[in-house]
N, C-alpha and C. Protein backbone atom coordinates (compact mmCIF):
# COMPACT_ATOMS: atom_id res chain seq x y z
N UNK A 1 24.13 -67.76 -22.30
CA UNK A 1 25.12 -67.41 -23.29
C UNK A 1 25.85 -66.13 -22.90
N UNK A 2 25.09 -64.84 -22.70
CA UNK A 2 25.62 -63.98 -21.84
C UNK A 2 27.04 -64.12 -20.79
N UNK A 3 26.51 -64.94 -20.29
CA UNK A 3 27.45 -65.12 -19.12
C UNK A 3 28.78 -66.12 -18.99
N UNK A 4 28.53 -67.04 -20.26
CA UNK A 4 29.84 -67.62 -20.75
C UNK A 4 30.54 -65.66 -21.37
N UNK A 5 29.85 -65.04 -22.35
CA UNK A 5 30.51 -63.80 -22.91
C UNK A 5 31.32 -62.98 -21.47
N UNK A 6 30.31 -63.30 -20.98
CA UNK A 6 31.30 -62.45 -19.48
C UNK A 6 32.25 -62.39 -19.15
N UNK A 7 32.09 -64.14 -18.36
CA UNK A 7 33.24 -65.00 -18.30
C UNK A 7 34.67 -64.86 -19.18
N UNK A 8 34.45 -64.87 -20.20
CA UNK A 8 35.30 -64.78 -21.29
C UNK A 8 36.21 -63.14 -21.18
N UNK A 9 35.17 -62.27 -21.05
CA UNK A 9 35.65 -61.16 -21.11
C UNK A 9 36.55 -60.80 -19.87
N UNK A 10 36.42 -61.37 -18.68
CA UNK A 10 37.44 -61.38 -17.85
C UNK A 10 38.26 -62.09 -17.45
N UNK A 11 38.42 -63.28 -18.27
CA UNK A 11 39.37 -64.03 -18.63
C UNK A 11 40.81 -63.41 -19.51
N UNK A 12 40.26 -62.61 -20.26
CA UNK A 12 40.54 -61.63 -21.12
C UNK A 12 41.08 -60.38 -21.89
N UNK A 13 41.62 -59.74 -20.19
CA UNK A 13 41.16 -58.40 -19.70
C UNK A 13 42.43 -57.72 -21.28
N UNK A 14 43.36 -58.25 -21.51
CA UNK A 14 44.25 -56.98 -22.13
C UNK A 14 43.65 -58.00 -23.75
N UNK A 15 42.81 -58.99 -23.76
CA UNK A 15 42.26 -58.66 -25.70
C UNK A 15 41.29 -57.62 -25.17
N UNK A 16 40.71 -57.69 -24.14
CA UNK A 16 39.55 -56.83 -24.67
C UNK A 16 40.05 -55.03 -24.58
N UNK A 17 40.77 -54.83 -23.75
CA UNK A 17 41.16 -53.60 -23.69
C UNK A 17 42.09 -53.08 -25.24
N UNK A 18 42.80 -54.29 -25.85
CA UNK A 18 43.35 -54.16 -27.25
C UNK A 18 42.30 -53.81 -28.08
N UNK A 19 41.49 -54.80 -28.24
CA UNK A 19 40.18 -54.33 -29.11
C UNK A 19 39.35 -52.89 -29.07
N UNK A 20 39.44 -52.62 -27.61
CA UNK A 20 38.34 -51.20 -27.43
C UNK A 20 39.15 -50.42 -28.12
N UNK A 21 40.51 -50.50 -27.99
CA UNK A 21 41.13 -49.61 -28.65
C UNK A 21 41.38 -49.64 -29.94
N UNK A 22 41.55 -50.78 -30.71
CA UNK A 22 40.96 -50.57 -31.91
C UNK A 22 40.06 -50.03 -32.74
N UNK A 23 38.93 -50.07 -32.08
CA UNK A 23 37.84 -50.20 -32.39
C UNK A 23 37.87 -48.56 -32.33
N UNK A 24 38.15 -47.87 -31.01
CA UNK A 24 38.27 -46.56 -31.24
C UNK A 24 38.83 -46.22 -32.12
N UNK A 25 40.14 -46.29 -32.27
CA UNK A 25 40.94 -46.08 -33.32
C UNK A 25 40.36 -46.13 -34.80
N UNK A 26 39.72 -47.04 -35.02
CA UNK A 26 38.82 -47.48 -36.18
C UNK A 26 37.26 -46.46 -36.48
N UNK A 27 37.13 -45.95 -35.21
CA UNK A 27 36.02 -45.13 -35.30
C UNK A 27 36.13 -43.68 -35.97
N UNK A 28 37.83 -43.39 -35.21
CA UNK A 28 38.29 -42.08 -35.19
C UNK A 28 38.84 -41.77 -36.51
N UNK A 29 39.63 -43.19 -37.23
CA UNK A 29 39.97 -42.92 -38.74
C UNK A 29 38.43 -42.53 -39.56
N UNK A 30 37.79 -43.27 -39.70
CA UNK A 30 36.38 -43.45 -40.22
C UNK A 30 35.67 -42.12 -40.36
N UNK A 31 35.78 -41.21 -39.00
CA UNK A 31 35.63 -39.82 -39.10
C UNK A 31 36.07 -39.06 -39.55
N UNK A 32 37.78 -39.35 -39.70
CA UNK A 32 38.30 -38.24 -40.32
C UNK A 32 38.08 -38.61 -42.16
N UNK A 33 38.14 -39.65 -42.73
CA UNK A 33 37.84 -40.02 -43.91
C UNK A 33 36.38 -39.71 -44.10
N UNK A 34 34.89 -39.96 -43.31
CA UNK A 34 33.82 -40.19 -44.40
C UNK A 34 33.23 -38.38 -43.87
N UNK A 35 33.49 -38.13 -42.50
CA UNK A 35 32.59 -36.82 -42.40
C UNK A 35 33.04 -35.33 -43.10
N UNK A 36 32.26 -35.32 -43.46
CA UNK A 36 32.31 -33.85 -44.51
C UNK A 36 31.84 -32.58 -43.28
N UNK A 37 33.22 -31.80 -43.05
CA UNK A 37 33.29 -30.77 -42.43
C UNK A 37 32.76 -29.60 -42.71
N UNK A 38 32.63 -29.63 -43.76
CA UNK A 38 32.34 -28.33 -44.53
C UNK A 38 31.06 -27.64 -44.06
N UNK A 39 30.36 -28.32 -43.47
CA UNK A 39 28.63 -27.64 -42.94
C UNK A 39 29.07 -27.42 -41.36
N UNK A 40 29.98 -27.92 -41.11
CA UNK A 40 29.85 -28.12 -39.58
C UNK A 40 29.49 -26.84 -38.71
N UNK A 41 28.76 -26.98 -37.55
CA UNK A 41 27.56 -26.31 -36.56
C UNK A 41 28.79 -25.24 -35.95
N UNK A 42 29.78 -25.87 -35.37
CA UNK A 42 30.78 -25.41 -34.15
C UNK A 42 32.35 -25.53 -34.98
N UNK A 43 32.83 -24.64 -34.16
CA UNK A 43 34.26 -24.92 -34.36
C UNK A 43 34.94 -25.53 -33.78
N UNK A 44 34.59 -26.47 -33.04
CA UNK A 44 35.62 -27.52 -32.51
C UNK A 44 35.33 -29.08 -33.65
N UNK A 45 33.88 -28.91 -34.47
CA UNK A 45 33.83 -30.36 -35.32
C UNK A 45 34.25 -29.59 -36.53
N UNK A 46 34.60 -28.35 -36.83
CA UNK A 46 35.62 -27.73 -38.06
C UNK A 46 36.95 -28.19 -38.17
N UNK A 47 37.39 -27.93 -37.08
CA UNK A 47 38.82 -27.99 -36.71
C UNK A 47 39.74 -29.36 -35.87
N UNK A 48 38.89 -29.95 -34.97
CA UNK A 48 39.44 -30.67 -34.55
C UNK A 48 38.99 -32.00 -34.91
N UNK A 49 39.16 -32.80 -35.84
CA UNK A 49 39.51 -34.39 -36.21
C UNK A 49 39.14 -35.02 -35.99
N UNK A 50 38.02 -35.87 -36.00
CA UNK A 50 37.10 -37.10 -34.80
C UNK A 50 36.58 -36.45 -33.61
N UNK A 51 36.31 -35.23 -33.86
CA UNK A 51 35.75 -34.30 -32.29
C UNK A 51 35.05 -35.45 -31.82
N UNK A 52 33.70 -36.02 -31.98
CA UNK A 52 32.98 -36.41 -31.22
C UNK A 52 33.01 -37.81 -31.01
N UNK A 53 33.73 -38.51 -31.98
CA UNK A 53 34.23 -39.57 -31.39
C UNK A 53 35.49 -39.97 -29.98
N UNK A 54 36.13 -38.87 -30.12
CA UNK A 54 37.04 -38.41 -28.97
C UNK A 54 36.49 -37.82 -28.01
N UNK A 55 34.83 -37.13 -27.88
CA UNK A 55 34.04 -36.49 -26.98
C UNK A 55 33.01 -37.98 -26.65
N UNK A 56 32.71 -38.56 -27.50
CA UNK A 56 31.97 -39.72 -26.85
C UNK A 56 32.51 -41.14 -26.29
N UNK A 57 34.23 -41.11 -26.33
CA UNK A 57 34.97 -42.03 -25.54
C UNK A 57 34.82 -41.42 -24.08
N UNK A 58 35.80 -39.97 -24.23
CA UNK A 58 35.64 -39.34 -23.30
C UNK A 58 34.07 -39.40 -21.91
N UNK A 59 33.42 -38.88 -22.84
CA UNK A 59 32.15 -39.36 -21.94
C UNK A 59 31.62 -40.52 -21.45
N UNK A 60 32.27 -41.16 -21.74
CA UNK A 60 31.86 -43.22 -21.54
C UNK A 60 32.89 -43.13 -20.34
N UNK A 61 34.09 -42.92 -20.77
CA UNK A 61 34.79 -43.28 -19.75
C UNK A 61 34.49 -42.50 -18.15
N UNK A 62 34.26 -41.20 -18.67
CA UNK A 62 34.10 -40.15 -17.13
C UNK A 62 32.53 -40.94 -16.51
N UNK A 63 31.62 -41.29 -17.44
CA UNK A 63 30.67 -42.10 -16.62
C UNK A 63 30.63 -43.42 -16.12
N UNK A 64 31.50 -44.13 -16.62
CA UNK A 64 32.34 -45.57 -16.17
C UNK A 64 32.53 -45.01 -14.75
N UNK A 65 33.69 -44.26 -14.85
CA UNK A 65 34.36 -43.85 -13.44
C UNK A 65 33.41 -43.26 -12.38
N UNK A 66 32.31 -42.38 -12.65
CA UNK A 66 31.74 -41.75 -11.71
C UNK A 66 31.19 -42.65 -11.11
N UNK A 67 29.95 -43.40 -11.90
CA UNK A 67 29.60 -44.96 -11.58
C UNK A 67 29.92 -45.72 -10.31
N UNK A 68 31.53 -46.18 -11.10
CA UNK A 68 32.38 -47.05 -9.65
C UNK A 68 32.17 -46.09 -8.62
N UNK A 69 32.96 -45.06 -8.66
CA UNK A 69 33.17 -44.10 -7.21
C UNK A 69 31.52 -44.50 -6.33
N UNK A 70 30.70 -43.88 -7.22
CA UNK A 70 29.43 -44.23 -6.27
C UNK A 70 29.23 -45.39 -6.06
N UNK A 71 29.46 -46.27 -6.47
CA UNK A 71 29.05 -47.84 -5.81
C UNK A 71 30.44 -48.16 -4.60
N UNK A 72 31.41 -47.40 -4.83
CA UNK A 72 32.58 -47.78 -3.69
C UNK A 72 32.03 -46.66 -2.45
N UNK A 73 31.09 -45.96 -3.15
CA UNK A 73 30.68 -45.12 -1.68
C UNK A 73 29.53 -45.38 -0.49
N UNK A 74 29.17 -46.54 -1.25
CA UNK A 74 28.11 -46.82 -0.51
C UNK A 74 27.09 -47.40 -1.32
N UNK A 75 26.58 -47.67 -2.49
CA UNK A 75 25.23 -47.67 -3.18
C UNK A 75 25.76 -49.34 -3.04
N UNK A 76 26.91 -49.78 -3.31
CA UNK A 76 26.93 -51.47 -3.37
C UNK A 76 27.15 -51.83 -2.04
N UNK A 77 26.32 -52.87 -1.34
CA UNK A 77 26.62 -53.41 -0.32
C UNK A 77 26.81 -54.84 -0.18
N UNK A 78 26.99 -54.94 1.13
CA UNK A 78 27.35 -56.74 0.98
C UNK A 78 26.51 -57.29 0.62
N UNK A 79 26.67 -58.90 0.06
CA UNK A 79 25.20 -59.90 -0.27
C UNK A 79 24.79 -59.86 1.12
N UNK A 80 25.01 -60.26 2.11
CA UNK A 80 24.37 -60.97 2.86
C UNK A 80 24.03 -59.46 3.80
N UNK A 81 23.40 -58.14 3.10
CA UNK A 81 23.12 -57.09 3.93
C UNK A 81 21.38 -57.62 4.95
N UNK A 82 20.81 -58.28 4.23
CA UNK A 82 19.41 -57.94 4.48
C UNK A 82 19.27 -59.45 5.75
N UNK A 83 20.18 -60.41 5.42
CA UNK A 83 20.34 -61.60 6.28
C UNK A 83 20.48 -61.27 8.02
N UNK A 84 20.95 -60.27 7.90
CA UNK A 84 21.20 -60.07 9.65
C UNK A 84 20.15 -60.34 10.55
């Protein structure tokens, strides 16, 4: 079942990239409506608006990317490495 979902998802590529962004979008309203600022620890979740929903896209994405880079550097190799 998984792997029909896969399939699908790269069949797919601009619903699913529409949706993530919804979905962010949907995360980031949600924050600014239900979280109560008023206790907040730091001044960046005082002041700035969905801080950590905009800090935990942020971080998904910079580890997405680091990810690839290392598998384009070497950590992924061919299938048929061990066949030789």
């Amino acid at each position: 079942m998984i792997v029909r979902f896969i399939d699908w998802l790269k069949q797919w590529p601009r619903t699913v990239r529409v949706l993530s962004l919804v979905a962010a979008a949907a995360i980031v309203i949600w924050s600014l409506a239900a979280v109560d600022t008023h206790h907040a620890h730091t001044w960046v979740e005082q002041h700035i608006p969905g801080f950590w929903a905009i800090f935990g896209f942020l971080a998904a994405s910079v580890l997405i990317f680091i990810a690839g880079w290392l598998g384009k550097c070497g950590i992924q190799t061919r299938e048929d490495y061990y066949d030789r």
